[in-house]
Protein backbone atom coordinates (compact mmCIF):
# COMPACT_ATOMS: atom_id res chain seq x y z
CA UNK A 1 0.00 0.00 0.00
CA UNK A 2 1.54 3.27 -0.90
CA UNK A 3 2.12 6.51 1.26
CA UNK A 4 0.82 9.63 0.27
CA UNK A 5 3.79 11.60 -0.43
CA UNK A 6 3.47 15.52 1.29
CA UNK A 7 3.14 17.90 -2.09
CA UNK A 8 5.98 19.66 -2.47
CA UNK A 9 6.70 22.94 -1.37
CA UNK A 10 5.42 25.40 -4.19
CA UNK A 11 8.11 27.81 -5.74
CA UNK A 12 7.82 31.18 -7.14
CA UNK A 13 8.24 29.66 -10.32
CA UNK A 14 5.26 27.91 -9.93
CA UNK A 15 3.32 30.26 -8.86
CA UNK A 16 4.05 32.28 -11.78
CA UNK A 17 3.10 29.65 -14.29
CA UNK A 18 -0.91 29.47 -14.75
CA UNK A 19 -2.69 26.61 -15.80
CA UNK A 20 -2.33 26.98 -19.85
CA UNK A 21 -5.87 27.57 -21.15
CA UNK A 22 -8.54 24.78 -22.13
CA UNK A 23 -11.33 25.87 -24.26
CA UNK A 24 -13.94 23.41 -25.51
CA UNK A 25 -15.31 23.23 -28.93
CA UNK A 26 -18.64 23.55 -29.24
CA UNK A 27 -20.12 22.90 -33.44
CA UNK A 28 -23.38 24.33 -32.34
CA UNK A 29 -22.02 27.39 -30.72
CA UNK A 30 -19.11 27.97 -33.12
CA UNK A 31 -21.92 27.72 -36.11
CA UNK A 32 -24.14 30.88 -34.00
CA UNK A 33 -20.74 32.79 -33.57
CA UNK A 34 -20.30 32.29 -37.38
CA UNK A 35 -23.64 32.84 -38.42
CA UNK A 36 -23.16 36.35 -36.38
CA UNK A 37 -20.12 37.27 -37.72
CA UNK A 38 -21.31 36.75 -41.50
CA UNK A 39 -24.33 38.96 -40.59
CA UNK A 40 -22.65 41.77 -38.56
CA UNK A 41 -19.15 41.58 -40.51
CA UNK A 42 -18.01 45.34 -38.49
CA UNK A 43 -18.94 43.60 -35.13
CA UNK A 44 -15.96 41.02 -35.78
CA UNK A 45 -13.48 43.58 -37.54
CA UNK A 46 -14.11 45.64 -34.03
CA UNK A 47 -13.74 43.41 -31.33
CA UNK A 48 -10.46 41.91 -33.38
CA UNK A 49 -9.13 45.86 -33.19
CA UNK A 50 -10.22 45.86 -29.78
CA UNK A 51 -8.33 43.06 -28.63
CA UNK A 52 -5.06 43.48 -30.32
CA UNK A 53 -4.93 47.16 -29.64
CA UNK A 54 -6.17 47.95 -26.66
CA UNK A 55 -6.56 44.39 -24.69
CA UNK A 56 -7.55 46.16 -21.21
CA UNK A 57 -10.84 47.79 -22.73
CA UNK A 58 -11.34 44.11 -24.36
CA UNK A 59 -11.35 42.39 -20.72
CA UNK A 60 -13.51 45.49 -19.86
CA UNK A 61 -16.12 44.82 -22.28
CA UNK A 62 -16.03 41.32 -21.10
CA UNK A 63 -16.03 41.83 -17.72
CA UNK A 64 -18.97 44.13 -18.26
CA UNK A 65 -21.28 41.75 -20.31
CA UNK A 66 -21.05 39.14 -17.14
CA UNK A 67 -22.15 42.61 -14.72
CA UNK A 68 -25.28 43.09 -17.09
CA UNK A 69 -26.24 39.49 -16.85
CA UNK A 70 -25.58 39.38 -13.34
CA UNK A 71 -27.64 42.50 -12.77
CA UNK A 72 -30.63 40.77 -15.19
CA UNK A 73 -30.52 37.75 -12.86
CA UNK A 74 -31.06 40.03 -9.66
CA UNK A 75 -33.46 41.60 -11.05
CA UNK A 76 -35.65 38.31 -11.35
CA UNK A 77 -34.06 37.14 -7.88
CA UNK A 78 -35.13 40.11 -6.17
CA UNK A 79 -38.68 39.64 -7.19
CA UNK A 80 -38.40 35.69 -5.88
CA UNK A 81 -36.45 36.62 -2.78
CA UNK A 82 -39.56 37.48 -0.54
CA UNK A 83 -41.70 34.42 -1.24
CA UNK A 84 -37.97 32.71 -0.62
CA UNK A 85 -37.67 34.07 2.82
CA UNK A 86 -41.22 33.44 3.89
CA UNK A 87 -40.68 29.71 2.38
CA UNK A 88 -37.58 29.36 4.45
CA UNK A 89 -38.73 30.93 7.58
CA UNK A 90 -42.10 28.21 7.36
CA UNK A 91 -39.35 25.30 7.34
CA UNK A 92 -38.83 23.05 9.61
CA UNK A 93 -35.23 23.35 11.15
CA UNK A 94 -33.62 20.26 9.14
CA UNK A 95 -34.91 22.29 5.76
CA UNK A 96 -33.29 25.06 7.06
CA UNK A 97 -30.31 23.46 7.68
CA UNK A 98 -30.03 21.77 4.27
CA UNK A 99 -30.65 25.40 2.90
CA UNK A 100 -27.78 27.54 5.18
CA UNK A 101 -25.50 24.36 4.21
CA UNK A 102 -25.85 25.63 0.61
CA UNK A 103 -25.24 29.11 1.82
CA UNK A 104 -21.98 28.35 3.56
CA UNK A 105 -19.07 29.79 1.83
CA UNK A 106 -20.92 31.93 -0.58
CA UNK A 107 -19.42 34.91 -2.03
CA UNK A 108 -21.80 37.74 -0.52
CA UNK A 109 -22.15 38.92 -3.91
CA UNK A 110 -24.14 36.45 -4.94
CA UNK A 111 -25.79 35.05 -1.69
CA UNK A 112 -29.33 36.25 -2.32
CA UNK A 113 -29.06 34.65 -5.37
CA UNK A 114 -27.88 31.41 -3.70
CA UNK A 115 -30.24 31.87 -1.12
CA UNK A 116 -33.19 31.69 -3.72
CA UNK A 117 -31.76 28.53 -5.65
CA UNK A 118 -31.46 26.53 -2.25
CA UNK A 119 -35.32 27.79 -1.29
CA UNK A 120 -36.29 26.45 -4.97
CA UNK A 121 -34.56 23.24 -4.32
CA UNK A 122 -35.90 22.38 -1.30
CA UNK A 123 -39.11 23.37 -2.22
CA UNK A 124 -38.75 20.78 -5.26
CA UNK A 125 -37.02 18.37 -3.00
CA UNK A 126 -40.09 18.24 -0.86
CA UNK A 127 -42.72 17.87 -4.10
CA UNK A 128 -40.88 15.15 -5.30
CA UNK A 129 -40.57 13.50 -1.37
CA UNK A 130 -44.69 14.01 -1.38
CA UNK A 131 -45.15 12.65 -4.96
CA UNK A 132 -43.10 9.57 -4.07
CA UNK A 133 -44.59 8.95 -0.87
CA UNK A 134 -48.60 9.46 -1.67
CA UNK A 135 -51.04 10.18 0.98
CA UNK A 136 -53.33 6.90 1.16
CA UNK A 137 -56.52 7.04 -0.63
CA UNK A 138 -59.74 7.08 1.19
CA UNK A 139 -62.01 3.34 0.72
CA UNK A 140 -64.50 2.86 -2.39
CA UNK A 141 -67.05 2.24 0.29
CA UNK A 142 -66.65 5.97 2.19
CA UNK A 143 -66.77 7.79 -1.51
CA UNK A 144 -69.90 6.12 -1.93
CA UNK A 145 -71.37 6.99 1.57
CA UNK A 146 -70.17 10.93 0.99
């Protein structure tokens, strides 16, 4: 049986040395990105400018796109987020618990959002726990008597 060996010590060399890049590949995407190139031919020709001469407004632009769909997401979340905290505070305290486990560690940036996802889930959780375990049906004879 072998011994885990301690990893060794990392050097500043290795910390200077990211990961190289993987990207996946993607026909269905790449075929939409092409599709939208061919139609919007100055949309391409600008972003390649972009990135080769001025790479910091590129990452900007980037950067940005993920804020806007961030901000459309909490827009939607902070519609849900009432009926989440009502949910949550009508739990029993093992629901509760399942839900702040999902919390724990959560960047506060996107808690509320995390918050709402764990509510949903253990809201579904407990549909599917009552579909699989259905309430007994009353007799033929007391339908007939009602």
């Amino acid at each position: 049986m072998a011994i885990d060996q301690k990893p060794k010590a990392k050097t500043e060399t290795d910390a200077e040395k990211p990961k190289p890049l993987v990207f996946r590949d993607n026909p269905e995407v790449k075929a939409k990105i092409d599709a939208h190139k061919k139609a919007n031919p100055n949309d391409a020709a600008y972003y390649s400018r972009l990135v080769k001469e001025h790479p910091e407004r590129a990452i900007d632009t980037l950067v940005y796109r993920d804020v806007q769909k961030h901000e459309s997401e909490m827009r939607l979340i902070s519609r849900q987020l009432p009926q989440a905290k009502a949910f949550y505070d009508a739990q029993s305290p093992e629901a509760k618990a399942r839900i702040d486990r999902d919390l724990e560690g959560v960047s506060p940036y996107y808690k509320d959002k995390t918050f709402v996802q764990a509510a949903l889930r253990e809201k579904d959780r407990q549909a599917r726990k009552e579909f699989s375990n259905p309430a007994p049906t009353p007799a033929a004879g007391a339908k007939a008597a009602a």
